[in-house]
PDB file of N, CA and C in Angstrom:
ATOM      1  N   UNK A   1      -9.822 -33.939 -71.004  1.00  0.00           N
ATOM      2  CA  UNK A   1      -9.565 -32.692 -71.696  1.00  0.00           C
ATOM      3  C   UNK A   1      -9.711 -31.501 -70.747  1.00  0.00           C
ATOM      4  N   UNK A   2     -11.085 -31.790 -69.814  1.00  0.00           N
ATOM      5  CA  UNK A   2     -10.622 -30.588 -69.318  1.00  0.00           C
ATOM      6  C   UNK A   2     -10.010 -30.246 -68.172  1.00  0.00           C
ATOM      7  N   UNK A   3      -8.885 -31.456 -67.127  1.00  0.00           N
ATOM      8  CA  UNK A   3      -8.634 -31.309 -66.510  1.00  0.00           C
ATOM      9  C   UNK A   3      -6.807 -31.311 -67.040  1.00  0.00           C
ATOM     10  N   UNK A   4      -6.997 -31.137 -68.413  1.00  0.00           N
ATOM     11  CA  UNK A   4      -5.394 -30.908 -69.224  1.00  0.00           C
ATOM     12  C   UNK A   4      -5.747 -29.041 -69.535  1.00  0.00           C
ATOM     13  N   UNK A   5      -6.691 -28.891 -69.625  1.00  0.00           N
ATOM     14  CA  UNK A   5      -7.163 -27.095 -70.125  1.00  0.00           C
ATOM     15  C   UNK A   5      -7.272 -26.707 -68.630  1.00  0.00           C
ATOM     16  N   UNK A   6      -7.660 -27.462 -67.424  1.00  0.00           N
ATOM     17  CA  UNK A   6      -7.446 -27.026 -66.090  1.00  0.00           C
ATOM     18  C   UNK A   6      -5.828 -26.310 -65.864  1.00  0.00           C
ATOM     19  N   UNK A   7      -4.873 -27.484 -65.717  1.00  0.00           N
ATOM     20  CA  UNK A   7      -3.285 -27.524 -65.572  1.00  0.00           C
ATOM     21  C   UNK A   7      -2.676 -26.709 -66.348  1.00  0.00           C
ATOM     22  N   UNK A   8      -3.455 -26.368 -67.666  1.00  0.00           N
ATOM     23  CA  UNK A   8      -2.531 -25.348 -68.793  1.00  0.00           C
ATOM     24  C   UNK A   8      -2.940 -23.490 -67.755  1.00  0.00           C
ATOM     25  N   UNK A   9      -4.360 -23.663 -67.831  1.00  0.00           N
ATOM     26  CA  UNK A   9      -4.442 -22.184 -66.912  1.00  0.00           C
ATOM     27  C   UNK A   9      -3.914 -22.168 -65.789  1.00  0.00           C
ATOM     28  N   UNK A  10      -4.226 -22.762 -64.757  1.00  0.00           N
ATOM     29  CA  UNK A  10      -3.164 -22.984 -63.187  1.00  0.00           C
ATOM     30  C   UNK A  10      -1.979 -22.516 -63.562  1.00  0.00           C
ATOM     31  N   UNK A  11      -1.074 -23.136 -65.132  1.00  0.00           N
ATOM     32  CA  UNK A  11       0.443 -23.226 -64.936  1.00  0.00           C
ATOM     33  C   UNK A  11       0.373 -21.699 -65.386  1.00  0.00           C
ATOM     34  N   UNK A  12      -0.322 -20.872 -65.974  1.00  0.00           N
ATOM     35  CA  UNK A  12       0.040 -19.424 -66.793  1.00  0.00           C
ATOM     36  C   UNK A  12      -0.878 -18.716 -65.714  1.00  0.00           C
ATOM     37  N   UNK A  13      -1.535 -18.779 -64.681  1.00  0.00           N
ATOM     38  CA  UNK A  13      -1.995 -17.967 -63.949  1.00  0.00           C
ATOM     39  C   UNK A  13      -0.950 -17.671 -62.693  1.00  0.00           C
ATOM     40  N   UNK A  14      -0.313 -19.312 -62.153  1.00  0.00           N
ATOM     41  CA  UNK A  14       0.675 -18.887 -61.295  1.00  0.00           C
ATOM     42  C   UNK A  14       2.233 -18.747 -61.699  1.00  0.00           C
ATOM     43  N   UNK A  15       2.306 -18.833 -62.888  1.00  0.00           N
ATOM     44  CA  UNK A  15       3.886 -18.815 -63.086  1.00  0.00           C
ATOM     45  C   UNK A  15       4.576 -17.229 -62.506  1.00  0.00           C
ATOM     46  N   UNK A  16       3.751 -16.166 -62.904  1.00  0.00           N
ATOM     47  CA  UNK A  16       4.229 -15.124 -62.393  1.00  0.00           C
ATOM     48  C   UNK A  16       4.418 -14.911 -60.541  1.00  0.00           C
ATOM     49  N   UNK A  17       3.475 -15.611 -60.268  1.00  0.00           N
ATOM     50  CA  UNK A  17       3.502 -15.490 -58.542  1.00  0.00           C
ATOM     51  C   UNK A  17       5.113 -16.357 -58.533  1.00  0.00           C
ATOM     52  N   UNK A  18       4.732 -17.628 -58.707  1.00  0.00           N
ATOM     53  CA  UNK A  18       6.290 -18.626 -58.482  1.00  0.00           C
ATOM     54  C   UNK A  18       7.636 -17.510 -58.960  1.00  0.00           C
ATOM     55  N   UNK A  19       7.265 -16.788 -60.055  1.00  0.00           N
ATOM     56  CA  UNK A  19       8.526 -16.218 -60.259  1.00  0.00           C
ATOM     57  C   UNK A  19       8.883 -14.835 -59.259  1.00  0.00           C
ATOM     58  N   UNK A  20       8.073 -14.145 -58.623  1.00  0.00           N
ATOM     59  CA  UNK A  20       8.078 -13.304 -58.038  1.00  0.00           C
ATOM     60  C   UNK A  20       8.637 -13.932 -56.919  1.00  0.00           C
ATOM     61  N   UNK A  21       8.348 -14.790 -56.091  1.00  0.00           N
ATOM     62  CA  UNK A  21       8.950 -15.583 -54.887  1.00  0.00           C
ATOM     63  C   UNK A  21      10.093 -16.191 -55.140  1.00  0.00           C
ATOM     64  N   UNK A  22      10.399 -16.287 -56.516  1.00  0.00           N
ATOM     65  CA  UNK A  22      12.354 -17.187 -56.474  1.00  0.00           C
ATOM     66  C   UNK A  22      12.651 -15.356 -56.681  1.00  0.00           C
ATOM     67  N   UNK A  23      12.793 -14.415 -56.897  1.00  0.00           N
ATOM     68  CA  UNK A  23      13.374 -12.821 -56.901  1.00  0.00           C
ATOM     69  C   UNK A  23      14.391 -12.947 -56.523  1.00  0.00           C
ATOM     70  N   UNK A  24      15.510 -13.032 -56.731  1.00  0.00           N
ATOM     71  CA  UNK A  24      16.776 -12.526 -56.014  1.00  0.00           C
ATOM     72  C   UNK A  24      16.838 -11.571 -54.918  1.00  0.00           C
ATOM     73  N   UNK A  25      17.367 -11.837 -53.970  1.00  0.00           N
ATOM     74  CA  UNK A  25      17.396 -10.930 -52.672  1.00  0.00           C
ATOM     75  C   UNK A  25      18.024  -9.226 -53.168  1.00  0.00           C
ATOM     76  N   UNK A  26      17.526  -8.582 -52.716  1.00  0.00           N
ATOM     77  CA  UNK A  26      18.355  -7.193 -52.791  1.00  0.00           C
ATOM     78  C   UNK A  26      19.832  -6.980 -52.612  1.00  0.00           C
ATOM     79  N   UNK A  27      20.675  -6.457 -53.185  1.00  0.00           N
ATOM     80  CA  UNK A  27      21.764  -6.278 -52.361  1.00  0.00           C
ATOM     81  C   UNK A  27      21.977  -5.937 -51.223  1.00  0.00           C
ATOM     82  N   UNK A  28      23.237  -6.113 -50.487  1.00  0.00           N
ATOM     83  CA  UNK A  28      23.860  -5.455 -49.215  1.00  0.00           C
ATOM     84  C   UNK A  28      23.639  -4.246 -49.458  1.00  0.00           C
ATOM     85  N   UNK A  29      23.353  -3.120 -48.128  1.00  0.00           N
ATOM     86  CA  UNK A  29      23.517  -1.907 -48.261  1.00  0.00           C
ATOM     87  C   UNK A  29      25.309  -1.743 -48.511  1.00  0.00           C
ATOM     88  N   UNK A  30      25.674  -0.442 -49.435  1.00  0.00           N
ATOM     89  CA  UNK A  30      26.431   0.219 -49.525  1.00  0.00           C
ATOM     90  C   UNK A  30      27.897   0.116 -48.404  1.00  0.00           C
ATOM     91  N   UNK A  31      29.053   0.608 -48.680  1.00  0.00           N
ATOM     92  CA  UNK A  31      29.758   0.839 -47.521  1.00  0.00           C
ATOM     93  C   UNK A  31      29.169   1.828 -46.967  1.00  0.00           C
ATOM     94  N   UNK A  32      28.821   2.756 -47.677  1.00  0.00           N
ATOM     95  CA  UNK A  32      28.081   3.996 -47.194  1.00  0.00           C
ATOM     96  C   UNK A  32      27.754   4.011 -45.270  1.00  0.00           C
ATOM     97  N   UNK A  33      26.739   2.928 -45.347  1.00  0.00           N
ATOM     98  CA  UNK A  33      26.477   2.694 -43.905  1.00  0.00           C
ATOM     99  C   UNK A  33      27.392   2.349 -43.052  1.00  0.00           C
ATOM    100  N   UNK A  34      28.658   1.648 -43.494  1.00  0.00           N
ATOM    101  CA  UNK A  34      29.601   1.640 -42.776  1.00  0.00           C
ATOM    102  C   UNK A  34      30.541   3.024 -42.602  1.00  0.00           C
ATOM    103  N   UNK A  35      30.371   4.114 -43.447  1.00  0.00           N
ATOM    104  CA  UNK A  35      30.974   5.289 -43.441  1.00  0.00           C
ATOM    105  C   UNK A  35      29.900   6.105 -42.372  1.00  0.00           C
ATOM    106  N   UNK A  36      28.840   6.114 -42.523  1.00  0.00           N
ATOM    107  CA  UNK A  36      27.757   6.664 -41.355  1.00  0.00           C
ATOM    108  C   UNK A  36      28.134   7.456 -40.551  1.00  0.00           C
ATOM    109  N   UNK A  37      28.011   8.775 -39.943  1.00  0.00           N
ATOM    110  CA  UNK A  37      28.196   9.609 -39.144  1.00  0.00           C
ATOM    111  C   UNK A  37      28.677   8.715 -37.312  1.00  0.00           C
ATOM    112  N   UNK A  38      29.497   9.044 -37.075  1.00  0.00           N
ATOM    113  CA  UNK A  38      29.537   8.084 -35.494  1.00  0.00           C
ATOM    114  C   UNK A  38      28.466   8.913 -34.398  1.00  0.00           C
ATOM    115  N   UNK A  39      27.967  10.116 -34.928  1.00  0.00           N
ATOM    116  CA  UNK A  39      27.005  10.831 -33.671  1.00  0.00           C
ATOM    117  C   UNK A  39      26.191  11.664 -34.689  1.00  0.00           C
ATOM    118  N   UNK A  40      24.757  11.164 -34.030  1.00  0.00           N
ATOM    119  CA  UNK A  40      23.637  12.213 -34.545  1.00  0.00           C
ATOM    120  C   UNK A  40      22.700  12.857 -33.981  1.00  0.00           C
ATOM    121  N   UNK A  41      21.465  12.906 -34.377  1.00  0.00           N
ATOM    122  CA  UNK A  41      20.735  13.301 -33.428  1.00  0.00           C
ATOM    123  C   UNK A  41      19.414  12.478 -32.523  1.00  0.00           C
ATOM    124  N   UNK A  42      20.001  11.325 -33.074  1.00  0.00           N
ATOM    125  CA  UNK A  42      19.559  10.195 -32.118  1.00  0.00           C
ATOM    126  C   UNK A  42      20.353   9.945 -31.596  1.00  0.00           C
ATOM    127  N   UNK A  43      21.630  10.004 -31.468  1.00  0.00           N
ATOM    128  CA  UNK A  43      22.542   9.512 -30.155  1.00  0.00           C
ATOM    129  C   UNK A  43      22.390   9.895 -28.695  1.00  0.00           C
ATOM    130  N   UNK A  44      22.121   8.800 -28.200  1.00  0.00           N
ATOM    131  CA  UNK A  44      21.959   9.948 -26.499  1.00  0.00           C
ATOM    132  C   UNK A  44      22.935  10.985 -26.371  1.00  0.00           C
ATOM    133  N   UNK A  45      22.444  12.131 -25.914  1.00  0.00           N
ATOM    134  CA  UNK A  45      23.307  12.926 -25.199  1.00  0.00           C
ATOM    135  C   UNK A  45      24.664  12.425 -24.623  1.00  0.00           C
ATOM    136  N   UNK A  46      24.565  11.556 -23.284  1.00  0.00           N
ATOM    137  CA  UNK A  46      25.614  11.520 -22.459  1.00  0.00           C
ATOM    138  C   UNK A  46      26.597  10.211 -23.489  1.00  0.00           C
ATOM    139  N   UNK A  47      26.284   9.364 -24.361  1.00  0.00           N
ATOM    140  CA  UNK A  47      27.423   9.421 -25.519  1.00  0.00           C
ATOM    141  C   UNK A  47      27.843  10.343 -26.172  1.00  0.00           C
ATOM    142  N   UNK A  48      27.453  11.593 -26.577  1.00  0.00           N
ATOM    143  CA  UNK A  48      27.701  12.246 -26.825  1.00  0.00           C
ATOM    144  C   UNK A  48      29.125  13.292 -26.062  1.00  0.00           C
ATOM    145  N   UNK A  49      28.366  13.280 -25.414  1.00  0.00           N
ATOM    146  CA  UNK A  49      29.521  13.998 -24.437  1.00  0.00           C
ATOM    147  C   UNK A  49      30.480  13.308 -23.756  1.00  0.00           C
ATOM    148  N   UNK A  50      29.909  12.002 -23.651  1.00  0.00           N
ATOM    149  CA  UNK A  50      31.937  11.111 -23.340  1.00  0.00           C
ATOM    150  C   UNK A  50      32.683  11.012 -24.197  1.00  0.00           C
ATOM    151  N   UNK A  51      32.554  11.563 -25.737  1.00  0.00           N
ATOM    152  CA  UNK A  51      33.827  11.834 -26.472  1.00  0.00           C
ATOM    153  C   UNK A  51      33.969  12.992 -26.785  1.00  0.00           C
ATOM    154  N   UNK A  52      35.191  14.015 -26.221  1.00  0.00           N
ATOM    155  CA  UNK A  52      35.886  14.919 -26.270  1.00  0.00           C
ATOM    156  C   UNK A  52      35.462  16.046 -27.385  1.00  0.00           C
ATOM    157  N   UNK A  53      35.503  15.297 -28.773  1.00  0.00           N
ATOM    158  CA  UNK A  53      35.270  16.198 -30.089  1.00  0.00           C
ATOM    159  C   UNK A  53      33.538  16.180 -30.168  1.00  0.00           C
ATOM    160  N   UNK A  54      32.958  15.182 -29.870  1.00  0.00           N
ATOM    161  CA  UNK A  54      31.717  15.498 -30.169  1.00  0.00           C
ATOM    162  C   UNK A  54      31.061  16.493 -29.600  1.00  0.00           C
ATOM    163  N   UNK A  55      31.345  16.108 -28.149  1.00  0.00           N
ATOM    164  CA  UNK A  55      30.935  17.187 -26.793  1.00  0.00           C
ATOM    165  C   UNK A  55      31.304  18.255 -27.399  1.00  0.00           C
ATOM    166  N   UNK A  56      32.699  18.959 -27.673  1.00  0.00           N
ATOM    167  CA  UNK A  56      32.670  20.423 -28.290  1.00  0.00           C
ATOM    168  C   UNK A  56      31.915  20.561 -28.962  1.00  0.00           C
ATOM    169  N   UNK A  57      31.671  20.157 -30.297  1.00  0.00           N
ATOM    170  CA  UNK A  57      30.667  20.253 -31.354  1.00  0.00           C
ATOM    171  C   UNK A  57      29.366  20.656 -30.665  1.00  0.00           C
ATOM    172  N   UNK A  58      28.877  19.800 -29.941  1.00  0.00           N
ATOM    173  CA  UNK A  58      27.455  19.784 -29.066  1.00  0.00           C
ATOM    174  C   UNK A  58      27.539  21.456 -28.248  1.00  0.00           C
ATOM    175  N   UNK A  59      28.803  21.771 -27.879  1.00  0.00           N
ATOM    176  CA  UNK A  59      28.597  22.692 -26.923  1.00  0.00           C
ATOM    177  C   UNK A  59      28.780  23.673 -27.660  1.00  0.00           C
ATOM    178  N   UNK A  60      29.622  24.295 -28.373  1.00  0.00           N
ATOM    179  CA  UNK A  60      29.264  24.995 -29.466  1.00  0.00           C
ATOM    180  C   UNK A  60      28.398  25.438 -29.943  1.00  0.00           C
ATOM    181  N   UNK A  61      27.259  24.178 -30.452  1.00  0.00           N
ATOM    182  CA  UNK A  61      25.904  24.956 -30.838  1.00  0.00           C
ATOM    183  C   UNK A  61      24.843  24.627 -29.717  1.00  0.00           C
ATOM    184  N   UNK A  62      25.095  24.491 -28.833  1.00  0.00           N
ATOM    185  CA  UNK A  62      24.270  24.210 -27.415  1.00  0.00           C
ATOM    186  C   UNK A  62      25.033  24.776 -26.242  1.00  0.00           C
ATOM    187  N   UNK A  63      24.995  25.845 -26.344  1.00  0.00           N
ATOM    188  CA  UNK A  63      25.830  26.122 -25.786  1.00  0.00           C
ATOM    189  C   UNK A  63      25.668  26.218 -23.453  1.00  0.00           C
ATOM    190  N   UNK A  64      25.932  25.337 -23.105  1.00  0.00           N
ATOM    191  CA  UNK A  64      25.576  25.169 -21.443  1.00  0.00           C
ATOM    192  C   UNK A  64      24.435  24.003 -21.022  1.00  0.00           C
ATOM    193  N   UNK A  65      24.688  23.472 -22.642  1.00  0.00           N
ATOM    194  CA  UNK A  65      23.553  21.805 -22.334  1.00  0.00           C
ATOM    195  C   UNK A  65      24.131  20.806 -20.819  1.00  0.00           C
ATOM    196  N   UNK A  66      25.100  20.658 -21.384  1.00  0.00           N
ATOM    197  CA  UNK A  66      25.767  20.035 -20.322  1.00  0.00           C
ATOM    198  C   UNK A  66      25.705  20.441 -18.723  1.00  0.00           C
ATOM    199  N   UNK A  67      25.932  21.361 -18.847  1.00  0.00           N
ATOM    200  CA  UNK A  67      26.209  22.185 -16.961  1.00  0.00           C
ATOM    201  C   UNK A  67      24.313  22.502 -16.757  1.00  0.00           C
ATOM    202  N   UNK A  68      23.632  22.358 -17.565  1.00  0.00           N
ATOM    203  CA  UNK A  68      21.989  22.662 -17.698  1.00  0.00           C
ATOM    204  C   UNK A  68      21.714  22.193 -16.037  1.00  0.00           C
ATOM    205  N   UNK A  69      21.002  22.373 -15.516  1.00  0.00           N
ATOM    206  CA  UNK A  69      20.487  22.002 -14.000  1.00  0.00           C
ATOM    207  C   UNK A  69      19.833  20.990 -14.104  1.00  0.00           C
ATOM    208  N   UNK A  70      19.149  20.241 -15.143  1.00  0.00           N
ATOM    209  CA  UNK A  70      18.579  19.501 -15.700  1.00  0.00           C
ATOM    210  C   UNK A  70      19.165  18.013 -16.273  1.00  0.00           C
ATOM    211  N   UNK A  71      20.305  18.527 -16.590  1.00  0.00           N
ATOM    212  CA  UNK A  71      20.756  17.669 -17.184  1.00  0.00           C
ATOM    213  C   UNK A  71      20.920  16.151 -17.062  1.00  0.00           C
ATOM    214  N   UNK A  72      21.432  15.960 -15.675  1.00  0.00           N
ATOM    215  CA  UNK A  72      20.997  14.506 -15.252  1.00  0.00           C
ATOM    216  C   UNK A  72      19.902  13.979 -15.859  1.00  0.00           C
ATOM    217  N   UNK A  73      18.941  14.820 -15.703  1.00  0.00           N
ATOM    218  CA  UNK A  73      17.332  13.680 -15.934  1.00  0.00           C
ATOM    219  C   UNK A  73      17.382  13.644 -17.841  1.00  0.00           C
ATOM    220  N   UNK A  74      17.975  14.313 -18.494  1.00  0.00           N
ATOM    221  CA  UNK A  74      17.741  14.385 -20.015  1.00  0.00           C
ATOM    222  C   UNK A  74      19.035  13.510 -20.900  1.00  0.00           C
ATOM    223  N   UNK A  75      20.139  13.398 -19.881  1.00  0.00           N
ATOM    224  CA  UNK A  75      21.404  12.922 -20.821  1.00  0.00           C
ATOM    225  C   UNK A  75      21.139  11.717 -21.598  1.00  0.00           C
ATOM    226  N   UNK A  76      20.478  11.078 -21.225  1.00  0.00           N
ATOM    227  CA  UNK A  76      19.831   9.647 -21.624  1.00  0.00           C
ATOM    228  C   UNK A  76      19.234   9.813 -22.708  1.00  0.00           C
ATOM    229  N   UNK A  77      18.220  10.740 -22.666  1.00  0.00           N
ATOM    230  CA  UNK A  77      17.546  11.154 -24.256  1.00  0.00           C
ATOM    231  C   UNK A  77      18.518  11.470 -25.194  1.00  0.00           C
ATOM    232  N   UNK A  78      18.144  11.621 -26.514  1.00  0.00           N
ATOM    233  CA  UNK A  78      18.812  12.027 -27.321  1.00  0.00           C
ATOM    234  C   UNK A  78      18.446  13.487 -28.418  1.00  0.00           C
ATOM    235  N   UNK A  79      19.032  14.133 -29.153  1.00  0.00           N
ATOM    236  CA  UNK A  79      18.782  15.820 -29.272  1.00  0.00           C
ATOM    237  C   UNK A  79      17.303  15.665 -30.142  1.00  0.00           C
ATOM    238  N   UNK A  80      16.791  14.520 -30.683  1.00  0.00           N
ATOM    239  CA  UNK A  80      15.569  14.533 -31.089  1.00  0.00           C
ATOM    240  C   UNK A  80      14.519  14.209 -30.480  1.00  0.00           C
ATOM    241  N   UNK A  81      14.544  13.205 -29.544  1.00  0.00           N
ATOM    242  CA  UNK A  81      13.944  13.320 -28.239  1.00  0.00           C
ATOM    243  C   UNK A  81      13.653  14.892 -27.397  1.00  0.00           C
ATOM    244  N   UNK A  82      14.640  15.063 -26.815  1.00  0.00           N
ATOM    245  CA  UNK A  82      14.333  16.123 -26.027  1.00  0.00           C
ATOM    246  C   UNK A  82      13.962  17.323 -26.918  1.00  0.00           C
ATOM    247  N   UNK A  83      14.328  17.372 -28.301  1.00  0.00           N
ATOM    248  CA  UNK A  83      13.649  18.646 -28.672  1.00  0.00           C
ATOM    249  C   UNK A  83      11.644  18.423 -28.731  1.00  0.00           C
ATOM    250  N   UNK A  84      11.220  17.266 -28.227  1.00  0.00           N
ATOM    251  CA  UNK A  84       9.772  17.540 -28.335  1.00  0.00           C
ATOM    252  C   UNK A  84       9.291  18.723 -26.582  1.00  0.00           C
ATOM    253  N   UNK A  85      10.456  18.592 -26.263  1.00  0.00           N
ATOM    254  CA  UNK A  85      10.329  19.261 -24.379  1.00  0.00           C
ATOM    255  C   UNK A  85      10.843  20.609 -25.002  1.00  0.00           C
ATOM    256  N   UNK A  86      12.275  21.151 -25.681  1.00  0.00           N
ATOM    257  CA  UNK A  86      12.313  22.000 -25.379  1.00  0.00           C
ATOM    258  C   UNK A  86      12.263  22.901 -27.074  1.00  0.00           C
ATOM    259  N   UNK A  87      11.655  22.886 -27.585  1.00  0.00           N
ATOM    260  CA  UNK A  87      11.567  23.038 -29.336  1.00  0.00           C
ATOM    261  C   UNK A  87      12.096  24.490 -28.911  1.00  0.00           C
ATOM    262  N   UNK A  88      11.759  25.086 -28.635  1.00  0.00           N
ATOM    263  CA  UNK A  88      12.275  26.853 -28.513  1.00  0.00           C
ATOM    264  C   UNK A  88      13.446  26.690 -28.474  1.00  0.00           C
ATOM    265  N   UNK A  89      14.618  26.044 -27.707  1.00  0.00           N
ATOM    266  CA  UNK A  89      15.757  25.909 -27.999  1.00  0.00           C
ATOM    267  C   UNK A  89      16.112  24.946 -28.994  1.00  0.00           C
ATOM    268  N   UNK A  90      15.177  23.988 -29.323  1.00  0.00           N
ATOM    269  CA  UNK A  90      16.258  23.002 -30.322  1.00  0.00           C
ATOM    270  C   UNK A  90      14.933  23.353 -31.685  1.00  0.00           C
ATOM    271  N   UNK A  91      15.608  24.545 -32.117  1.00  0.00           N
ATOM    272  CA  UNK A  91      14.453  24.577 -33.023  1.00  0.00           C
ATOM    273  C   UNK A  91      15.350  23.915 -34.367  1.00  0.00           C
ATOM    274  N   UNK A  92      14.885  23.435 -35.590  1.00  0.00           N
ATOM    275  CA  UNK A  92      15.095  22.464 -36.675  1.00  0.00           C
ATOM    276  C   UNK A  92      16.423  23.276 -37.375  1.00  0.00           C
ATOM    277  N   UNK A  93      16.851  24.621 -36.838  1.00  0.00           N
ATOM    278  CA  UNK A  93      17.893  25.350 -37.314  1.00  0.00           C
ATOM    279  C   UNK A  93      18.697  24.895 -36.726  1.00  0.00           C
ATOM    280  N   UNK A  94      18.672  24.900 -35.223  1.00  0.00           N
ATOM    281  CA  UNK A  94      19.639  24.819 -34.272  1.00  0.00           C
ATOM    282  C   UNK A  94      20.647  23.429 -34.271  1.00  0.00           C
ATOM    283  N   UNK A  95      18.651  22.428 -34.344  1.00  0.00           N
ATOM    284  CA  UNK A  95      19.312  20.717 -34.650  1.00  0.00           C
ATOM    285  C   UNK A  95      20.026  20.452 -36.008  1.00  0.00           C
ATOM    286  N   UNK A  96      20.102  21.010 -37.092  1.00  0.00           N
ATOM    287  CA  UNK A  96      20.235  21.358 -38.644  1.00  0.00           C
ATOM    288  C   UNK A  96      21.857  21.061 -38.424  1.00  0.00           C
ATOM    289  N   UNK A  97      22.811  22.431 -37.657  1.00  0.00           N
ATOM    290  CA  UNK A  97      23.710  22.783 -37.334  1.00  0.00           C
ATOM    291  C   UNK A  97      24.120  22.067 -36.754  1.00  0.00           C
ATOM    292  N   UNK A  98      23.493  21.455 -35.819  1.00  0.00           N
ATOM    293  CA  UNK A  98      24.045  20.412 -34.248  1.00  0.00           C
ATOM    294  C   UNK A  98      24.766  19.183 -34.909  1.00  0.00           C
ATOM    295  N   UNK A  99      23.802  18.522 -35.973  1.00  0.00           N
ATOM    296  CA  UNK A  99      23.646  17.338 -36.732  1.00  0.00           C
ATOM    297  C   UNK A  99      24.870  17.725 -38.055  1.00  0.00           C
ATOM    298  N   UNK A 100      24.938  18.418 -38.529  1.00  0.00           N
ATOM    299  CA  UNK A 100      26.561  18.748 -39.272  1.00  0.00           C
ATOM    300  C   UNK A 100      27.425  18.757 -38.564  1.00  0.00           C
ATOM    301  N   UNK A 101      27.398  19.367 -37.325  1.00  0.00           N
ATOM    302  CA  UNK A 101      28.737  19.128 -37.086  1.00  0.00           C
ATOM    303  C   UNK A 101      28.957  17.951 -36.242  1.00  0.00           C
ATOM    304  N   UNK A 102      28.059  17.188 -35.583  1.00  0.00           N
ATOM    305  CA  UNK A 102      27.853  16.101 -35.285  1.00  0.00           C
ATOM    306  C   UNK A 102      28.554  14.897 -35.923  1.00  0.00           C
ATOM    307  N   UNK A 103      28.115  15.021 -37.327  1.00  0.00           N
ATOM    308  CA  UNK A 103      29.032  13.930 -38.199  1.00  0.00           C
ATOM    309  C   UNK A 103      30.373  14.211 -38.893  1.00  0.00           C
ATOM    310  N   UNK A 104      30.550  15.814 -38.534  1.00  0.00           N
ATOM    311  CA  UNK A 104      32.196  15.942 -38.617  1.00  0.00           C
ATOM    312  C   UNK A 104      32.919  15.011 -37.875  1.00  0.00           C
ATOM    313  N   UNK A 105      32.328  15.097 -37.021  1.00  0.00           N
ATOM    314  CA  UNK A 105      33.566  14.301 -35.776  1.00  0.00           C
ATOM    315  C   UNK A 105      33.632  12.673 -36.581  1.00  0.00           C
ATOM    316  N   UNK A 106      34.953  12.454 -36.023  1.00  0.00           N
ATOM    317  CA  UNK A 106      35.658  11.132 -36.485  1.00  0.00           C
ATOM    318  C   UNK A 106      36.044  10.452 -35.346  1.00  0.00           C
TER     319      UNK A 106
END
């Protein structure tokens, strides 16, 4: 008897765990992510600037990033990176702007 009153509690204490572990997986993300901006503000810089439309965009609201004296050593980073070096210029307005028009580009 009481190893039948054992098996009855076991089965109603773990049925909820067992059912939590068969859960159906989540869906796929969205196309959404496949629609995704092609440049942000994690993209390195110097991707950035090997495509034509982005680089304008970038230079536009950055305006002499590129020709910067510096630039070699930073292209690698990307505009959220380097704004911890230069926040006075990439202040959260500047990156705000950078990052819209950033994902204009197609």
């Amino acid at each position: 008897m009481k190893t039948a009153l054992f098996a009855a509690l076991a089965a109603v204490t773990l049925a909820p765990v067992a059912a939590a572990q068969t859960a159906p997986a989540p869906a796929p993300a969205a196309p959404a992510a496949a629609a995704a901006a092609k440049f942000n503000l994690d993209t390195p810089i110097q991707d950035i600037v090997a495509d034509a439309k982005a680089k304008a965009a970038l230079e536009a609201n950055l305006p002499g990033i590129t020709t910067h004296e510096s630039y070699e050593m930073f292209k690698g980073m990307s505009l959220n990176q380097l704004s911890g070096y230069a926040a006075d210029k990439l202040t959260p307005e500047v990156l705000a702007k950078t990052a819209k028009a950033l994902a204009e580009v197609k």
